[in-house]
Protein backbone atom coordinates (compact mmCIF):
# COMPACT_ATOMS: atom_id res chain seq x y z
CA UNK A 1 -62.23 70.26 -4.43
CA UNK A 2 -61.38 68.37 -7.58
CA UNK A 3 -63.62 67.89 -10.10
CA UNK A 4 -61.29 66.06 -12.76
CA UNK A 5 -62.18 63.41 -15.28
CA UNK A 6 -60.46 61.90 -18.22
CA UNK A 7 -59.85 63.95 -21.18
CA UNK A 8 -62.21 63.28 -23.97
CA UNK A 9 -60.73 60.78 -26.16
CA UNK A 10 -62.22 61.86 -29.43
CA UNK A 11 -62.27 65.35 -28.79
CA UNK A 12 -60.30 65.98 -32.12
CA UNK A 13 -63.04 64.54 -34.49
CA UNK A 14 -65.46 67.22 -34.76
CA UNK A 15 -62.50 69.25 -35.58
CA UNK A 16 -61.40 66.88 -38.00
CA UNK A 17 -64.58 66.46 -39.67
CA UNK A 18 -65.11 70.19 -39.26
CA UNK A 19 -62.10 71.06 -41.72
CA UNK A 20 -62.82 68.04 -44.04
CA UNK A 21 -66.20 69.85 -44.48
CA UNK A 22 -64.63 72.87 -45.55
CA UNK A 23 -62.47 71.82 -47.58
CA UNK A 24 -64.74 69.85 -49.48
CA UNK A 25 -67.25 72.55 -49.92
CA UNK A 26 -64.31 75.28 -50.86
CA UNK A 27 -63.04 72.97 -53.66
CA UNK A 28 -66.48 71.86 -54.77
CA UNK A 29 -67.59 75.78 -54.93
CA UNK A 30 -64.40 75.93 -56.82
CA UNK A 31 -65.01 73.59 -59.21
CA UNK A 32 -68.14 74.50 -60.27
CA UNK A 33 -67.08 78.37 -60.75
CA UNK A 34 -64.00 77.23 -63.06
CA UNK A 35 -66.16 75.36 -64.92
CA UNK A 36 -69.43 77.36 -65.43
CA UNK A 37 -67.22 80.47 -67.34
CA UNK A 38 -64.07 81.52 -68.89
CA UNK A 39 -61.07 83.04 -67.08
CA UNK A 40 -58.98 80.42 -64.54
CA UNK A 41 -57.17 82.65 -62.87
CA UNK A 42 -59.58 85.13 -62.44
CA UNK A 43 -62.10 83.00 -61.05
CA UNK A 44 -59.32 80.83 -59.04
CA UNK A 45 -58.13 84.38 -57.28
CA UNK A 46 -62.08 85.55 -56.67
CA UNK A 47 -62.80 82.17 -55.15
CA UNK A 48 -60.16 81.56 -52.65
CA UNK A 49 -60.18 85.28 -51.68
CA UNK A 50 -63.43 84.98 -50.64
CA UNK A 51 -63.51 81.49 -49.15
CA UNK A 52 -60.33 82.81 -47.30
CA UNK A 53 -62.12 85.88 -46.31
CA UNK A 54 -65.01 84.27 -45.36
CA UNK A 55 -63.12 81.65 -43.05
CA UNK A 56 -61.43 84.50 -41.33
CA UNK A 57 -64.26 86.25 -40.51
CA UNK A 58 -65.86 82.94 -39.03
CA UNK A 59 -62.86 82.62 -37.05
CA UNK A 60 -63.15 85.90 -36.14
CA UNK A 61 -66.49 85.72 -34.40
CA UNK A 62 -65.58 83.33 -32.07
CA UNK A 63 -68.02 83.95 -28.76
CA UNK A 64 -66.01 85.54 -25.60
CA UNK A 65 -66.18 84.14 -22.08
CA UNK A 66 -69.34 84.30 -20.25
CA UNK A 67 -71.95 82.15 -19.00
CA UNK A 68 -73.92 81.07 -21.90
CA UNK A 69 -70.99 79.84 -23.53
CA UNK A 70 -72.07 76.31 -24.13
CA UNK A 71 -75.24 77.50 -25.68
CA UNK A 72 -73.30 80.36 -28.41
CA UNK A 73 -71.19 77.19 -28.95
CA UNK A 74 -74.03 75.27 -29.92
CA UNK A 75 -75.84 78.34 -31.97
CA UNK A 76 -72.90 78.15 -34.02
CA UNK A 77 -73.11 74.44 -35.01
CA UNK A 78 -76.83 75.07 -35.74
CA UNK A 79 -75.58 78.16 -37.92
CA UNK A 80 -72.93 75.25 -39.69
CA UNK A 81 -76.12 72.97 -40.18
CA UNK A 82 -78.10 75.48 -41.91
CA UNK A 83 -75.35 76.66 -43.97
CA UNK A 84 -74.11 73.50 -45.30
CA UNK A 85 -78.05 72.51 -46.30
CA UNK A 86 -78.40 75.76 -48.51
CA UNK A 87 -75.51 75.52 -49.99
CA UNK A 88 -76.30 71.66 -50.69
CA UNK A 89 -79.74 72.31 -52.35
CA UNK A 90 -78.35 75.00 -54.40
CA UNK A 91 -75.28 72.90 -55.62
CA UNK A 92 -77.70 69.77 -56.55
CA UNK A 93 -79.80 72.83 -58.22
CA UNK A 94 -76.84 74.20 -60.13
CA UNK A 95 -76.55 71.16 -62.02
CA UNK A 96 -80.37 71.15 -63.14
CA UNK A 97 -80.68 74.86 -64.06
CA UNK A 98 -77.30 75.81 -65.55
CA UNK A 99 -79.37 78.98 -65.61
CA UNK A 100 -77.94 79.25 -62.13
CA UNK A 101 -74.03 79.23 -62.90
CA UNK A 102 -74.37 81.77 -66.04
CA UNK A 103 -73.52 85.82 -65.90
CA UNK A 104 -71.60 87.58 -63.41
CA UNK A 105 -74.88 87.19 -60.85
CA UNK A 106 -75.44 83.87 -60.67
CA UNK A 107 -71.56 83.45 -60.30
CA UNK A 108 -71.44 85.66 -57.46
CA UNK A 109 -74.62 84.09 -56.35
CA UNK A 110 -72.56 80.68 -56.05
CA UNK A 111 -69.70 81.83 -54.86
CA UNK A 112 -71.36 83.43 -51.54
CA UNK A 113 -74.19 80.57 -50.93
CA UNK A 114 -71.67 77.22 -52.05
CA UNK A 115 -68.37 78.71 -50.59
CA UNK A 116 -68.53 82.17 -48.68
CA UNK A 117 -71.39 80.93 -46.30
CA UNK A 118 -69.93 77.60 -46.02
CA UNK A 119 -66.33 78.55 -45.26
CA UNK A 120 -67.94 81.45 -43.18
CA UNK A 121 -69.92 79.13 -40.46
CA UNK A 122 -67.10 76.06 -40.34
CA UNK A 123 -64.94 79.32 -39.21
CA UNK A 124 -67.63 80.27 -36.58
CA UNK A 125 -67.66 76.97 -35.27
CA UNK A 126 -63.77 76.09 -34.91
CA UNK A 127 -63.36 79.86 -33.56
CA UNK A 128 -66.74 78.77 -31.27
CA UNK A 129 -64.55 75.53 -30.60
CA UNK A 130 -61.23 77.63 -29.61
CA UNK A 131 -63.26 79.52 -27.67
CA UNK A 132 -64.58 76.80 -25.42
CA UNK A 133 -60.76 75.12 -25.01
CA UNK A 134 -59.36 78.03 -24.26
CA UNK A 135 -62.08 79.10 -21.00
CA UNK A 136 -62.10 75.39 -19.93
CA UNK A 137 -61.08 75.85 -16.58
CA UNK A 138 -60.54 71.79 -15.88
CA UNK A 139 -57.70 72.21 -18.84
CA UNK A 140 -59.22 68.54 -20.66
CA UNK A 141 -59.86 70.42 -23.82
CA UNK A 142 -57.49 71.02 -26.87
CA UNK A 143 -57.60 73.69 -29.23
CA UNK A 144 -59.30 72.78 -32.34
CA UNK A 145 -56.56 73.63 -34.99
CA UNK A 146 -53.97 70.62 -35.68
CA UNK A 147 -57.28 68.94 -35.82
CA UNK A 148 -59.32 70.89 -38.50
CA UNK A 149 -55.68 71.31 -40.70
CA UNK A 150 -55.25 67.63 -41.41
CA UNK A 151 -59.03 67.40 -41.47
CA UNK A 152 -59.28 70.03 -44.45
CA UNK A 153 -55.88 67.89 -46.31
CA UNK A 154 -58.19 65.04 -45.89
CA UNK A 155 -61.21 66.98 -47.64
CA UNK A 156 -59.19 68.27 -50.21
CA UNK A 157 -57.97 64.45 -51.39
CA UNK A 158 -61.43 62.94 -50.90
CA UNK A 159 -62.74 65.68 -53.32
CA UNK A 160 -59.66 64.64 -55.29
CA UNK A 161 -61.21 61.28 -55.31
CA UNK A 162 -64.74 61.54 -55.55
CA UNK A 163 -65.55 64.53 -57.47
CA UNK A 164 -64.80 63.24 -60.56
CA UNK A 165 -66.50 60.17 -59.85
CA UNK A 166 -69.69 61.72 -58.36
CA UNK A 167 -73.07 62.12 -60.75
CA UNK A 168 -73.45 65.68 -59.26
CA UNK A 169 -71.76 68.39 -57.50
CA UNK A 170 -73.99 69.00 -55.10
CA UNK A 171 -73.95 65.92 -53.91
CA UNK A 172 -70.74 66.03 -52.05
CA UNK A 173 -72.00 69.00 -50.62
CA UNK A 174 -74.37 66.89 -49.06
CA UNK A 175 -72.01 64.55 -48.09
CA UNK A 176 -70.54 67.28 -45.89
CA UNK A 177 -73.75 68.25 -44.48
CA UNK A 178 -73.65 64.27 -42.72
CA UNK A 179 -69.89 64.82 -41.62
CA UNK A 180 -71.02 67.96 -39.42
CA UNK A 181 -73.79 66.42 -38.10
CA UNK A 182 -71.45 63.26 -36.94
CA UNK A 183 -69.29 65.89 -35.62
CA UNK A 184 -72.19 67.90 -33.60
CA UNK A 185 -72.82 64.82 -32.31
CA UNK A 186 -69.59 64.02 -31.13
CA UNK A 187 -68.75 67.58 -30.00
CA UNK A 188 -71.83 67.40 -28.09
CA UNK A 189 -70.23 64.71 -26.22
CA UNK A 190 -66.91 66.10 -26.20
CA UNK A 191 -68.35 69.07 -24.48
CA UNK A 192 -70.12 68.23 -21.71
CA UNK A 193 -66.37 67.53 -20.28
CA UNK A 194 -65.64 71.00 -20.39
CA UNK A 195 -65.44 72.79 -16.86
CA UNK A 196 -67.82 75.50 -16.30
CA UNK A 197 -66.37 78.16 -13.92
CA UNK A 198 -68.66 81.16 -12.99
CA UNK A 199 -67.30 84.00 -10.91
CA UNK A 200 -70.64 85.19 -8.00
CA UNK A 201 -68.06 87.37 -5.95
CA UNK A 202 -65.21 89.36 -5.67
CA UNK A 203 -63.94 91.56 -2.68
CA UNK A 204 -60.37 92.63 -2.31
CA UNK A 205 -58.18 91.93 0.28
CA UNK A 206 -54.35 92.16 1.97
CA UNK A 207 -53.75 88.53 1.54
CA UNK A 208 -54.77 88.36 -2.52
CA UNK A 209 -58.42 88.29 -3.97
CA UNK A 210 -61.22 86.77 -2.08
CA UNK A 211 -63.58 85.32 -4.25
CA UNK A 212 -66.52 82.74 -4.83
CA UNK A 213 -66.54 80.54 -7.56
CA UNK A 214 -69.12 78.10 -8.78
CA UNK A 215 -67.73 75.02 -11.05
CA UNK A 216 -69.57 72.83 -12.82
CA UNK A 217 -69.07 69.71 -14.86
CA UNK A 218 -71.49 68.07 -16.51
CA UNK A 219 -69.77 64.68 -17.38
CA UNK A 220 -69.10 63.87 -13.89
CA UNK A 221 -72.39 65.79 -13.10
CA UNK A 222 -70.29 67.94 -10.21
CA UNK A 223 -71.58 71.46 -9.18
CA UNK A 224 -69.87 73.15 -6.09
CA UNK A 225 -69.60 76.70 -4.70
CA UNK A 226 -66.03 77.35 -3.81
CA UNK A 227 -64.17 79.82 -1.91
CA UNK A 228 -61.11 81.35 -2.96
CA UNK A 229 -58.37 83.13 -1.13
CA UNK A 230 -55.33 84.34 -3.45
CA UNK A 231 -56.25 81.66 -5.96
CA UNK A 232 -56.58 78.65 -3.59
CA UNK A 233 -59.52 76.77 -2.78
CA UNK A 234 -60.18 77.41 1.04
CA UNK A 235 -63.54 76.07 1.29
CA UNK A 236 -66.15 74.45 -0.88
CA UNK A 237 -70.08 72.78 -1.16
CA UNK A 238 -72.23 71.28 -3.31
CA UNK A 239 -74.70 72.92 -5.31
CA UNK A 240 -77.44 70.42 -5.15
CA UNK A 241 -78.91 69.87 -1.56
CA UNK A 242 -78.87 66.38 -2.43
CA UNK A 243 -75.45 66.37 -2.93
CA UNK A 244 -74.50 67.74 0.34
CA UNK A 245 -72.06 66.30 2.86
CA UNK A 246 -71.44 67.49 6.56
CA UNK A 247 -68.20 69.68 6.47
CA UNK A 248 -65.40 68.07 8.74
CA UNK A 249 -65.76 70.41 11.21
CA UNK A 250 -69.06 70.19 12.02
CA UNK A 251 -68.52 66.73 12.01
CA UNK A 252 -65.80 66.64 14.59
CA UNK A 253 -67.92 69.19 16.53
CA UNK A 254 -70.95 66.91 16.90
CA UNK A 255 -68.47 63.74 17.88
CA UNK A 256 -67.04 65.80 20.06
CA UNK A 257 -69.72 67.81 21.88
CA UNK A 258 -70.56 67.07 25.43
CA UNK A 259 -73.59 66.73 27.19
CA UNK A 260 -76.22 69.90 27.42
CA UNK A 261 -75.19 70.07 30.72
CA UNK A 262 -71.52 70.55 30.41
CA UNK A 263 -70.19 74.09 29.03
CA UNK A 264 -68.02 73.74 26.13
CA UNK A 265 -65.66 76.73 24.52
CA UNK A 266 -64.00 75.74 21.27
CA UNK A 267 -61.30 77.99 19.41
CA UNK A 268 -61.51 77.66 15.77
CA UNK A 269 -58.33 78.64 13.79
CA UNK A 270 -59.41 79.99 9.96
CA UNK A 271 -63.40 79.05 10.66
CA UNK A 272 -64.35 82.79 8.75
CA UNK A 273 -66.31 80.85 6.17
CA UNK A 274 -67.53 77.72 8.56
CA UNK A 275 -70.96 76.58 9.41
CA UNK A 276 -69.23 75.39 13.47
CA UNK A 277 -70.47 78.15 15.12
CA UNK A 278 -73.91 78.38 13.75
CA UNK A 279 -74.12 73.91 14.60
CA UNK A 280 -72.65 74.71 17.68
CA UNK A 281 -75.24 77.64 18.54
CA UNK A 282 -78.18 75.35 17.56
CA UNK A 283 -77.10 71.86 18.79
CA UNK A 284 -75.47 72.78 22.69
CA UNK A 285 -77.27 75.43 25.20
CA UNK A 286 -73.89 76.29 26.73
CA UNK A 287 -71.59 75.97 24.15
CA UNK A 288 -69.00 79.19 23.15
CA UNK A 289 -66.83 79.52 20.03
CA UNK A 290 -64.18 82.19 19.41
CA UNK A 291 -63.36 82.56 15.60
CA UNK A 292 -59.76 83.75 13.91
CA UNK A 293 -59.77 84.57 10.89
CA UNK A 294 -56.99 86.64 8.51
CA UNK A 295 -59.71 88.40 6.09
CA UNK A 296 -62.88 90.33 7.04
CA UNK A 297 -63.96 89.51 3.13
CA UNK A 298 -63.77 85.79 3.94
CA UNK A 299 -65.78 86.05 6.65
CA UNK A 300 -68.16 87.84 4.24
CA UNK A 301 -68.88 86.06 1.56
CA UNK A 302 -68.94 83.09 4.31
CA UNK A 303 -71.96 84.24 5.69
CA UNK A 304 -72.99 85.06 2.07
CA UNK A 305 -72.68 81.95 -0.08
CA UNK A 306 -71.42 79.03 2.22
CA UNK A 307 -74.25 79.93 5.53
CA UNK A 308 -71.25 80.98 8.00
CA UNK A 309 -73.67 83.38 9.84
CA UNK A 310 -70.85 84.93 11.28
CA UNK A 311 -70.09 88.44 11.45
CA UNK A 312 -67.64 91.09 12.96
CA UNK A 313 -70.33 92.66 15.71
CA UNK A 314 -72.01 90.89 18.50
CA UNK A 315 -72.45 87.50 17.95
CA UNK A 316 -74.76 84.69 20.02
CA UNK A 317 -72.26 82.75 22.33
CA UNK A 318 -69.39 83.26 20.15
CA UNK A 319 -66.37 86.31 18.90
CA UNK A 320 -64.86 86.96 15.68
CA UNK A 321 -61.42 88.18 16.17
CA UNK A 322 -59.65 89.19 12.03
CA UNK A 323 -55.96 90.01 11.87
CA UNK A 324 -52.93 87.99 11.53
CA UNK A 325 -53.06 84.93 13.16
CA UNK A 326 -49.92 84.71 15.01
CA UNK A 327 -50.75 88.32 16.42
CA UNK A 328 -54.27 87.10 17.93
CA UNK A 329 -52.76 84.05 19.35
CA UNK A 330 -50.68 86.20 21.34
CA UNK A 331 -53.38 87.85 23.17
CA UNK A 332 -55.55 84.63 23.72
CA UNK A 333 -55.99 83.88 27.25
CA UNK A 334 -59.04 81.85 27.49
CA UNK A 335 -58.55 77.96 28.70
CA UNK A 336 -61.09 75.96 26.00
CA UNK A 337 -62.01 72.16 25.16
CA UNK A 338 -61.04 72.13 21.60
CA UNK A 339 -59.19 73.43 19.11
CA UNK A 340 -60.04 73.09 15.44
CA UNK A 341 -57.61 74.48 12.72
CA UNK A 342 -58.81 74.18 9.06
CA UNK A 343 -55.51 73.58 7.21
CA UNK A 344 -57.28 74.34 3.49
CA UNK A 345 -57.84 78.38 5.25
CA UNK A 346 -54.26 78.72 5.55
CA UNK A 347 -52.93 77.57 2.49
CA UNK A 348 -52.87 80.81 1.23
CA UNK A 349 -49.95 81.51 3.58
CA UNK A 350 -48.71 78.00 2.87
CA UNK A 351 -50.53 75.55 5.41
CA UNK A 352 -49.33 74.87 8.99
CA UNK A 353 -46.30 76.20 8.21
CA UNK A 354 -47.41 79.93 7.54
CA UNK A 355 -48.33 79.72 11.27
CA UNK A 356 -45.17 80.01 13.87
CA UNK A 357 -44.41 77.85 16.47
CA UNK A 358 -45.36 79.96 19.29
CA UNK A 359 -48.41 80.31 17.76
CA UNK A 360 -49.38 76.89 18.14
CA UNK A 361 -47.83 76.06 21.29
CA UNK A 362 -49.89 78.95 22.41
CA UNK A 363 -53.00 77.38 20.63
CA UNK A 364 -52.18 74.31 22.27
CA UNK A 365 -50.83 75.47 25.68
CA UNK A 366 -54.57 77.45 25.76
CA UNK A 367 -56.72 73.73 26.00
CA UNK A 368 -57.60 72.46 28.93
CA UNK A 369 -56.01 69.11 30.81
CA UNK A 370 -59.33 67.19 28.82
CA UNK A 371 -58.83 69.39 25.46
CA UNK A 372 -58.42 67.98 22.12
CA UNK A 373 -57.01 69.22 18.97
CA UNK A 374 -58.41 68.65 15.74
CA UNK A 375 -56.63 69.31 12.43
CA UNK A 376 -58.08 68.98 8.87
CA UNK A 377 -59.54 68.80 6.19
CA UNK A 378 -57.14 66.30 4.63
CA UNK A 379 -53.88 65.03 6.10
CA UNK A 380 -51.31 66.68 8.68
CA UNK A 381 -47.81 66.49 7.08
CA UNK A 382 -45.91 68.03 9.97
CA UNK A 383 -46.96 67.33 13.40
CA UNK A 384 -46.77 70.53 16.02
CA UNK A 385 -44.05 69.26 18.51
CA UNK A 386 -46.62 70.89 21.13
CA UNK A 387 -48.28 67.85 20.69
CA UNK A 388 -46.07 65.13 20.42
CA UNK A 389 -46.74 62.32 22.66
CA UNK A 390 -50.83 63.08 22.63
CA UNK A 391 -52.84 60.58 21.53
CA UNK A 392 -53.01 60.52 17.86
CA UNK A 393 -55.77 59.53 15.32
CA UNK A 394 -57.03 59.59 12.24
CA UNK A 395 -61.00 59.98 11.01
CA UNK A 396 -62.82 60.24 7.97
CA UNK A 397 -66.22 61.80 7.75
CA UNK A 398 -67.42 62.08 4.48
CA UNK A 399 -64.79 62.43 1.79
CA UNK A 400 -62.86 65.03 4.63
CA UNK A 401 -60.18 63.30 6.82
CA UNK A 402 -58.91 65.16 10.19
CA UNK A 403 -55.91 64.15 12.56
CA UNK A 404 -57.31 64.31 16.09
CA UNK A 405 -54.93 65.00 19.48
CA UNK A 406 -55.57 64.15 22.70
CA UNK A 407 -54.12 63.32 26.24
CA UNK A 408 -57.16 61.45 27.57
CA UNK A 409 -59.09 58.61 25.84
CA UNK A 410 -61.58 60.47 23.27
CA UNK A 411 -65.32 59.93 24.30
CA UNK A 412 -67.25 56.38 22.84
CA UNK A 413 -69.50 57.99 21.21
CA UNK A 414 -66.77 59.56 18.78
CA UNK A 415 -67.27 56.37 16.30
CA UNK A 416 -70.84 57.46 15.85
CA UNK A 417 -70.11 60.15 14.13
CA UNK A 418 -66.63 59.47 12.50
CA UNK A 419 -64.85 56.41 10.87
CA UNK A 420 -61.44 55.46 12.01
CA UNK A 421 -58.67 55.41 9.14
CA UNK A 422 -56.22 52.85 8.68
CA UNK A 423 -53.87 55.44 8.76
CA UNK A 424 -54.63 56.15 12.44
């Protein structure tokens, strides 16, 4: 399931504006200090140790991975906000009570509300920012730095500039106190690209890690559960009940499915996390499905998070066989009416492929004169040359597509359920 969207094109501002605020605020605490007392280098060395210092330790607090991210993100630009306003009032201040600037107190008074605290939350926030690039699982965000260097050259020439020029101080101070709020607003933007990934389940396994994954992304305003098997995607759902779509194969099960009257036995290839069996249960009186699957974890967290109601003992009209696939195709002797193989539960062993031939001819050799074969979700690259000279199309239900085979002429009522592709 993809859940890509364009990479934010102003994603660099905040940064930007970030490090411009910074470096206005360092060289404006500067400036004040070197001119409220005696002693250049003294004060020059004191100042951009602790601005440095300060900055570091920012940078240094940068929130870890979890699931409040976003909002420790945001705490951090409110932290920026606050910072930048103190140190504002108190610069405008300095200039009116020169009381302020004078003795070694109100120095180091200065230097740790104009410049430590200032330098201290712009490092909080780009470290906040890094933070966020770096666990953005869609990959659309960059890291902050470039950005917030020529930012802070750009800070350090408009103070240049201006400085001089300005009736107070302080008021560039304020000045910076607008360019963060232009970038939270931006950011705020920026970040609702990011890619949310949260981890509800992990079991181990032969085959790799089986785990459950839920993604979100606000931009597109995308929220799925997904199932992983060795990092790939085998099977996925929305989030929001309204967003829900019918799987594939429950679609091709209900165009498919015969009168109550007529029995029915379908073999599903890789259905441990599928929803066929319990439709299938529900919808025909005399229906049967056998289930292979490779991992007894999928099959778990199928029934847990994606509504499989499967499991290993004694089901209701249906079997769960787990092992490798081309082993339990070698003891299948059953004749059924359909086959259904879900190519996205064996791309972990690299699609049709990881299956061999006999397999499938077996598979295949194991429907009935009136069987068909249905393969999906998403398009068959290499047709089985078991079936070659069936009957071949191709349906879309949903945003799923599936490559049907048969000998005989597929029921009518097929179109009422799926769309024909042009591809078919």
């Amino acid at each position: 399931m993809s859940t890509g969207s364009r990479v934010p094109r102003f994603q660099w501002v905040p940064a930007a504006l970030v490090g411009a605020a910074a470096a206005i605020a360092a060289e404006v605490a500067l400036s004040l200090l070197l001119y409220g007392g005696p002693g250049l280098v003294r004060s020059l060395t004191a100042g951009l140790g602790v601005e440095g210092f300060a900055f570091a330790a920012g940078l240094w607090s940068a929130p870890e991975h979890g699931v409040d991210m976003v909002e420790r993100v945001r705490r951090r630009w409110v932290l920026g906000l606050v910072a930048f306003l103190v140190a504002a009032i108190y610069g405008s201040a300095w200039t009116f009570m020169p009381l302020l600037g004078s003795g070694r107190g109100g120095q180091a008074a200065g230097l740790v509300i104009m410049a430590a605290a200032p330098l201290y939350a712009a490092g909080t926030v780009l470290g906040g920012m890094t933070a966020a690039a770096e666990t953005d699982a869609g990959g659309r965000l960059s890291r902050p730095g470039a950005a917030a260097a020529a930012g802070a050259a750009v800070g350090f020439v408009l103070t240049g500039v201006l400085l001089p020029r300005a009736p107070m101080p302080g008021t560039m101070l304020v000045g910076c106190l607008v360019l963060l709020s232009v970038a939270g607003m931006v950011y705020g933007a920026v970040l609702s690209s990011r890619t949310e990934v949260v981890v509800l389940a992990r079991r181990p396994s032969i085959h790799g890690e089986v785990c459950v994954h839920e993604r979100r992304l606000d931009a597109d305003g995308v929220a799925v559960v997904e199932l992983l098997e060795g990092g790939v995607v085998c099977r996925w759902r929305h989030v929001d009940p309204g967003e829900s779509m019918t799987p594939w194969d429950v679609a091709a099960l209900r165009a498919l499915m015969p009168s109550p009257e007529s029995p029915w036995r379908v073999l599903h290839l890789g259905g441990g996390a599928s929803a066929a069996h319990r439709t299938l249960v529900r919808e025909h009186p005399l229906a049967e499905v056998d289930i292979a699957e490779r991992s007894a974890a999928v099959i778990e967290l199928g029934r847990e998070y994606f509504g499989s109601e499967l499991s290993l003992e004694s089901m209701e009209r249906g079997a769960v066989a787990v092992g490798n696939l081309d082993d339990l195709m070698q003891s299948v002797e059953t004749t059924y009416d359909l086959l259904l193989v879900d190519l996205d539960s064996l791309l972990p062993v690299g699609g049709l492929r990881g299956l061999s031939r006999v397999s499938l001819w077996r598979a295949v050799d194991a429907l009935a004169p009136t069987g068909v074969a249905v393969f999906g979700p998403g398009p068959l690259e290499v047709v089985p040359d078991r079936l070659e000279g069936w009957r071949r199309e191709v349906f879309v239900a949903g945003r799923s597509s599936m490559t049907v085979f048969s000998q005989a002429p597929l029921p009518e009522g097929v179109t009422a359920h799926l769309t024909r592709s042009a591809a078919s």
